[in-house]
Protein backbone atom coordinates (compact mmCIF):
# COMPACT_ATOMS: atom_id res chain seq x y z
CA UNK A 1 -50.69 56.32 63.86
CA UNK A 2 -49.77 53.22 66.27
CA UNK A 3 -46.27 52.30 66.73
CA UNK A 4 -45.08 48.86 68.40
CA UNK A 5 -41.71 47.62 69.22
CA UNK A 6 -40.40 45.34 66.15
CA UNK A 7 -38.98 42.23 68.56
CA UNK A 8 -38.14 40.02 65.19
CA UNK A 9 -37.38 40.10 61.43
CA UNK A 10 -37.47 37.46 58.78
CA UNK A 11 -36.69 38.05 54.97
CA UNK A 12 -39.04 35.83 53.10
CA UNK A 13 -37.88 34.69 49.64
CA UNK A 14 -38.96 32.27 46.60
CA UNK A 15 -36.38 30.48 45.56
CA UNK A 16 -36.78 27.16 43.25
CA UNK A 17 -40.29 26.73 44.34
CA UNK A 18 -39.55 26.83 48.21
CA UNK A 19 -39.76 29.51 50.75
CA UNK A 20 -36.58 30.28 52.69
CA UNK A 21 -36.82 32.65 55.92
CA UNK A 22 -33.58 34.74 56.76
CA UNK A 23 -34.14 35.66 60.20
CA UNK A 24 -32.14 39.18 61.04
CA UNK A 25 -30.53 39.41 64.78
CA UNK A 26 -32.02 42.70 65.43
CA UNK A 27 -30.73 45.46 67.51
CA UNK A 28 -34.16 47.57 67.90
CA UNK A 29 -36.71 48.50 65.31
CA UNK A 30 -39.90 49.69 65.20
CA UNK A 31 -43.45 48.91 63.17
CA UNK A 32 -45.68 51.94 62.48
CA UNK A 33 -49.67 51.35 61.39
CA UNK A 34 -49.61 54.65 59.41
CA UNK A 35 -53.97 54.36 59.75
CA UNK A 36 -54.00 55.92 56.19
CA UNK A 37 -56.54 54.71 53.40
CA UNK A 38 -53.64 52.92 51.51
CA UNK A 39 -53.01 50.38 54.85
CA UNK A 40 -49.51 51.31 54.70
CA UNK A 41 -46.89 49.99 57.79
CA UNK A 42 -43.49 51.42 58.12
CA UNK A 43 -41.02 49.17 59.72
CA UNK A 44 -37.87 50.64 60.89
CA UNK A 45 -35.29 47.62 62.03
CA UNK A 46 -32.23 48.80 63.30
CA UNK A 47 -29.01 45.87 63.20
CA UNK A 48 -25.26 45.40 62.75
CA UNK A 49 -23.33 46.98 59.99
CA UNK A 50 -22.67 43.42 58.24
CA UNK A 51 -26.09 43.65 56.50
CA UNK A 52 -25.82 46.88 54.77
CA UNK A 53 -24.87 45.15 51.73
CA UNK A 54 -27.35 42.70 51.38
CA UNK A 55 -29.91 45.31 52.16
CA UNK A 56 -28.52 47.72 49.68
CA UNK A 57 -28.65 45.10 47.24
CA UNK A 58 -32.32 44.49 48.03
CA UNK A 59 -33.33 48.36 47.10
CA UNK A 60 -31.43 48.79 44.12
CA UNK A 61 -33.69 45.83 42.92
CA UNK A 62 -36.37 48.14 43.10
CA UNK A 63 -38.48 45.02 44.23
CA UNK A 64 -40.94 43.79 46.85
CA UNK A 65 -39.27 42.44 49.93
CA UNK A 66 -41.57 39.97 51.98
CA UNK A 67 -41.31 40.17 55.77
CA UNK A 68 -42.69 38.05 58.28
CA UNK A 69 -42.20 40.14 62.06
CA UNK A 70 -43.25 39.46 65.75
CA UNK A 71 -44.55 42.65 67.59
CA UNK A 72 -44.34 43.38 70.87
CA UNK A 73 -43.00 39.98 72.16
CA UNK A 74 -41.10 37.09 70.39
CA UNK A 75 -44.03 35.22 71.24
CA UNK A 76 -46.60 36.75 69.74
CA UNK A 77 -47.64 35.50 66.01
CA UNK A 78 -45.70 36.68 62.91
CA UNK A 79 -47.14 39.16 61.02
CA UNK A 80 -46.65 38.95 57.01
CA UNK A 81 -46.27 42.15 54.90
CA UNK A 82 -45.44 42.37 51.44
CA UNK A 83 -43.44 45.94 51.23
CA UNK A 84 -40.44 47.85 49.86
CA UNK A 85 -37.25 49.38 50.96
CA UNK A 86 -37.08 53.13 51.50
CA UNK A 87 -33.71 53.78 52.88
CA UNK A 88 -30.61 52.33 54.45
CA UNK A 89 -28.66 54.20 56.78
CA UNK A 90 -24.99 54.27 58.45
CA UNK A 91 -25.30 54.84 61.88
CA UNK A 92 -21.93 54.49 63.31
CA UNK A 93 -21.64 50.25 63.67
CA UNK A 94 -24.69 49.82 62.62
CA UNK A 95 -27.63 50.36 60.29
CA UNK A 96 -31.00 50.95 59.58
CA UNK A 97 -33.42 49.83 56.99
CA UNK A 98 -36.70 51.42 56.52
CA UNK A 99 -39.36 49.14 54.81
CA UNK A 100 -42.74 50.44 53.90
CA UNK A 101 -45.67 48.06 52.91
CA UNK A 102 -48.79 46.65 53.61
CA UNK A 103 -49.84 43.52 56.01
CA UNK A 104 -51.41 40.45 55.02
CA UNK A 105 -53.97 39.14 56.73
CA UNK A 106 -53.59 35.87 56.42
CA UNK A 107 -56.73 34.97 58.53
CA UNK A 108 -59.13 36.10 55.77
CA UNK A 109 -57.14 33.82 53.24
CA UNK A 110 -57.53 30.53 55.85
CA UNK A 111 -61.41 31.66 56.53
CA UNK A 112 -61.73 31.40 52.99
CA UNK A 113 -59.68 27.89 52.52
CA UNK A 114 -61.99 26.80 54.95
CA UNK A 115 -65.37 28.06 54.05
CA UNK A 116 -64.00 26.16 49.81
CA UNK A 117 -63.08 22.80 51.68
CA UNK A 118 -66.21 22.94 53.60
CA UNK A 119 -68.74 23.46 50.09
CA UNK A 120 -66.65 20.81 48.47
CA UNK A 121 -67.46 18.87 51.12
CA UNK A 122 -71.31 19.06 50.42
CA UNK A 123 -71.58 21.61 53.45
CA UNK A 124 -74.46 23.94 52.68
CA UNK A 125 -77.38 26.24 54.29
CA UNK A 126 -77.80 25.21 57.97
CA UNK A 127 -75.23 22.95 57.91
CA UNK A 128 -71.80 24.34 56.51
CA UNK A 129 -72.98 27.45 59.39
CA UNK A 130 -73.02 24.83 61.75
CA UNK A 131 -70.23 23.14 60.85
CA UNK A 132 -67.99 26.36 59.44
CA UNK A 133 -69.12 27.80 63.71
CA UNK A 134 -67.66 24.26 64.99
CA UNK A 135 -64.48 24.45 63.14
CA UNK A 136 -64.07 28.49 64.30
CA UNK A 137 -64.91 27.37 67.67
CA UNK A 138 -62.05 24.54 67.79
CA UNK A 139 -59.39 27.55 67.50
C-alpha cells in the first residue's frame, strides 16, 4: 500500500445535464492505493462537523459518490475516482468520511479521443504515428 496526504476534495455531481463541483474545506485526510487486483483507493478526509449531514445523507443513498482530489500539493492535478462511502465518524468538532473507490484515468480516455479525431481525420499508417507522436509531443 501507498498512502499520500489528501490536500483537496471536490464532490462531483450530475445535475440537469451539468456538472457541479462542491469543493470541501478540509482539515486533513488521507488517500490510500490499496495495490490490490480490484484498483481500490481509500480516501479518508477529515473536516468540520457541519458536513456530517450531507455526508450521511450521501451513504444512506447507497450510491456512487464522484470525487475529484489533489495529492500531495494543491497544485498538483486532480485525480477523479468514482467510489462509495464506508463510514462517517464523530470525532469531537469534527468528522470523518471514509470513501473507497477506484481512480479514473482520464489520460487513457483523452489518448483515445485523440487517436478517433485523428482516423476521422484521414490519419493512417505512417502518418496518424507521426502525427498522433507530434500531438503527444506538444504536451
Amino acid at each position: 500500500m501507498k498512502t499520500f496526504k489528501l490536500s483537496s476534495l471536490e464532490i462531483v455531481e450530475n445535475k440537469n445535464d451539468d456538472i457541479i463541483q462542491h469543493e470541501i474545506p478540509l482539515l486533513d485526510g488521507l488517500v490510500i492505493n490499496k495495490e490490490d487486483d480490484q484498483n481500490r483507493w481509500v480516501i479518508e478526509a477529515f473536516m468540520k462537523k457541519a458536513f456530517v449531514e450531507d455526508f450521511r445523507k450521501l451513504k444512506e443513498k447507497d450510491d456512487t459518490v464522484m470525487l475529484q482530489v489533489k495529492i500531495t500539493k494543491k497544485t498538483n492535478t486532480p485525480a477523479t475516482f468514482i467510489t462509495s462511502i464506508l463510514s462517517v465518524n464523530e470525532i469531537g468538532e469534527n468528522i470523518n468520511v471514509i470513501f473507497m473507490g477506484t481512480i479514473v484515468d482520464q489520460r487513457k480516455g483523452i489518448v483515445k479521443e485523440m487517436l478517433k479525431k485523428l482516423i476521422e481525420d484521414g490519419y493512417q499508417g505512417e502518418s496518424l504515428y507521426k502525427k498522433f507522436k507530434e500531438l503527444i509531443e506538444q504536451g
